[in-house]
C-alpha atoms as a PDB file:
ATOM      1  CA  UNK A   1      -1.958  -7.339  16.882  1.00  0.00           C
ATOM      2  CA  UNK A   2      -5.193  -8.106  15.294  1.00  0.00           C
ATOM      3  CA  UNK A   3      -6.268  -8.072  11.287  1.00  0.00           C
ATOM      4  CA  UNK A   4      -4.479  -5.286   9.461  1.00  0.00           C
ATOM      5  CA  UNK A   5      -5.543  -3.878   6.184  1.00  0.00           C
ATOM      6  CA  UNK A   6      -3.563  -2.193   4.141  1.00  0.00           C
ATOM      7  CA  UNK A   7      -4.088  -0.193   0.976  1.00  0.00           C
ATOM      8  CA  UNK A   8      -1.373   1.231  -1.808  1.00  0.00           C
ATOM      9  CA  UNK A   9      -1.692   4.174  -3.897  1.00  0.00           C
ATOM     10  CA  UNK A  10       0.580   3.155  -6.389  1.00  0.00           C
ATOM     11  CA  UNK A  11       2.267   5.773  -8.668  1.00  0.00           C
ATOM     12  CA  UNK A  12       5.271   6.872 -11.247  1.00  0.00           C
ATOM     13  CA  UNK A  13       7.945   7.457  -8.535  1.00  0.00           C
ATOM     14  CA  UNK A  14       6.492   6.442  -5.731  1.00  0.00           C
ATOM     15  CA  UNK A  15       3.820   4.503  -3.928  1.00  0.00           C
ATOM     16  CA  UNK A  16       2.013   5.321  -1.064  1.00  0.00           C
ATOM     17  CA  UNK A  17       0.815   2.863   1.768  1.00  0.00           C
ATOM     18  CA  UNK A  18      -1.572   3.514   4.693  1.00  0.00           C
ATOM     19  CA  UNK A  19      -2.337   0.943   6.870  1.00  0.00           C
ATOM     20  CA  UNK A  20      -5.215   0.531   9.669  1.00  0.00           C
ATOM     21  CA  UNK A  21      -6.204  -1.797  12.175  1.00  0.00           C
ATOM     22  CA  UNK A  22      -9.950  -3.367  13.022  1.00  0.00           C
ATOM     23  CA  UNK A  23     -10.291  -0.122  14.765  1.00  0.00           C
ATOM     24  CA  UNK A  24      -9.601   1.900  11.970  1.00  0.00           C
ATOM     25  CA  UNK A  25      -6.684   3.644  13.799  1.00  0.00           C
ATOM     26  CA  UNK A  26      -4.097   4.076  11.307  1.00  0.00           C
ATOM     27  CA  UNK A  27      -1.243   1.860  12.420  1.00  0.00           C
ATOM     28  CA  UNK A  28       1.019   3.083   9.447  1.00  0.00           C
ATOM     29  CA  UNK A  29       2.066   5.646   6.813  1.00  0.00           C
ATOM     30  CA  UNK A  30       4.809   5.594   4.698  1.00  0.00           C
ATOM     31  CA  UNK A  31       5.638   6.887   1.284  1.00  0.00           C
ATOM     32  CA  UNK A  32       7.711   4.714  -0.846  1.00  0.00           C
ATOM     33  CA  UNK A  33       9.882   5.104  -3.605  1.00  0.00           C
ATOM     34  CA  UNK A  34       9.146   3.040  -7.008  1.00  0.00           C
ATOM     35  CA  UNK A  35      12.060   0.773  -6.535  1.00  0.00           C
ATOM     36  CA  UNK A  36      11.904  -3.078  -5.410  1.00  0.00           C
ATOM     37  CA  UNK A  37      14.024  -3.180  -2.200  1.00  0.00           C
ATOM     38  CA  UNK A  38      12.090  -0.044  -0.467  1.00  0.00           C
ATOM     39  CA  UNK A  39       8.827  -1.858  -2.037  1.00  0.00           C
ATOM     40  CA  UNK A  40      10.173  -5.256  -0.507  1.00  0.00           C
ATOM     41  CA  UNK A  41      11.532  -3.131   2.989  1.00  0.00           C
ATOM     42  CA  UNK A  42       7.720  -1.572   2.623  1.00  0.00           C
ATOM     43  CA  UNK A  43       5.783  -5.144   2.741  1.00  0.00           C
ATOM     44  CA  UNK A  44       7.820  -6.704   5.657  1.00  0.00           C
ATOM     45  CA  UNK A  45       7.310  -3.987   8.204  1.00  0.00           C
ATOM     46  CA  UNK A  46       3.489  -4.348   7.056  1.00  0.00           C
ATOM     47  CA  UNK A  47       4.154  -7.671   7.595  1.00  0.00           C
ATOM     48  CA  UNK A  48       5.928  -7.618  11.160  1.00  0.00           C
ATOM     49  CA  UNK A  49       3.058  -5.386  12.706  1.00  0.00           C
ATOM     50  CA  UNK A  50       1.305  -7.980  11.852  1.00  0.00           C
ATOM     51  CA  UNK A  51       2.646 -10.522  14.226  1.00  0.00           C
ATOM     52  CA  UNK A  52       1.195 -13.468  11.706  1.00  0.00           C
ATOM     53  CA  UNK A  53      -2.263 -12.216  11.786  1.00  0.00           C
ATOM     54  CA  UNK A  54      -3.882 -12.000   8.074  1.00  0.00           C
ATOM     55  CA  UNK A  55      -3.363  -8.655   6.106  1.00  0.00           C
ATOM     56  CA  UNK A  56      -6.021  -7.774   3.466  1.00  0.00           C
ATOM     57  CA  UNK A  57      -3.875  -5.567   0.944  1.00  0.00           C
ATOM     58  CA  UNK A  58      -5.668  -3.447  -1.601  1.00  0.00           C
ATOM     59  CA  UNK A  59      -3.885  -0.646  -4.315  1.00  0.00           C
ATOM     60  CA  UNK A  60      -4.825   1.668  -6.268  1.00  0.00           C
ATOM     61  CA  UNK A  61      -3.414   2.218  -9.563  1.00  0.00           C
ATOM     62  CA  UNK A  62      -4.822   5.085 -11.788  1.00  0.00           C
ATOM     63  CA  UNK A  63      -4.366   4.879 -15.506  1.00  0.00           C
ATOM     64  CA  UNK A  64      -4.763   7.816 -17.414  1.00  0.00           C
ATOM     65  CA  UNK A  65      -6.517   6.963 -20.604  1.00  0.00           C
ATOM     66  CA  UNK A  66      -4.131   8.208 -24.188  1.00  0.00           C
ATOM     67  CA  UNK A  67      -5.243  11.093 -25.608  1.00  0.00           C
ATOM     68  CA  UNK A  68      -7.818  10.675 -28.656  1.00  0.00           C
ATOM     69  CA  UNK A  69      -8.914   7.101 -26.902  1.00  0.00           C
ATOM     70  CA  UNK A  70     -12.236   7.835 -26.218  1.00  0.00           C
ATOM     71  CA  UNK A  71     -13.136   8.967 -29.299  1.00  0.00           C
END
């Protein structure tokens, strides 16, 4: 399997990870609940398509700003 990248939209209750190939054919797409052992479970089958080849990982994690903070 060649280079996989994979990206993470992280949120409250759950994260959500897409992954492509050099291609750009998606090779995964999973949803994910906010917990560590689904998160962990998430990252190994990444991981194992892999076959040892590199894996650029990238997330996205919105903030929303508090109210009254920008001014």
């Amino acid at each position: 399997m060649p280079e996989l990248w994979a990206g993470i939209d992280a949120g409250k209750a759950a994260h959500h990870c897409t992954v492509i190939d050099t291609n750009g054919a998606k090779v995964l797409s999973r949803r994910a609940p906010n917990n560590e052992p689904e998160l962990l479970e998430l990252m190994g089958d990444v991981l194992a398509l892999a076959q040892d080849s590199p894996v650029t990982w990238a997330a996205c994690v919105r903030r929303r700003p508090r109210p009254g903070a920008w001014g």
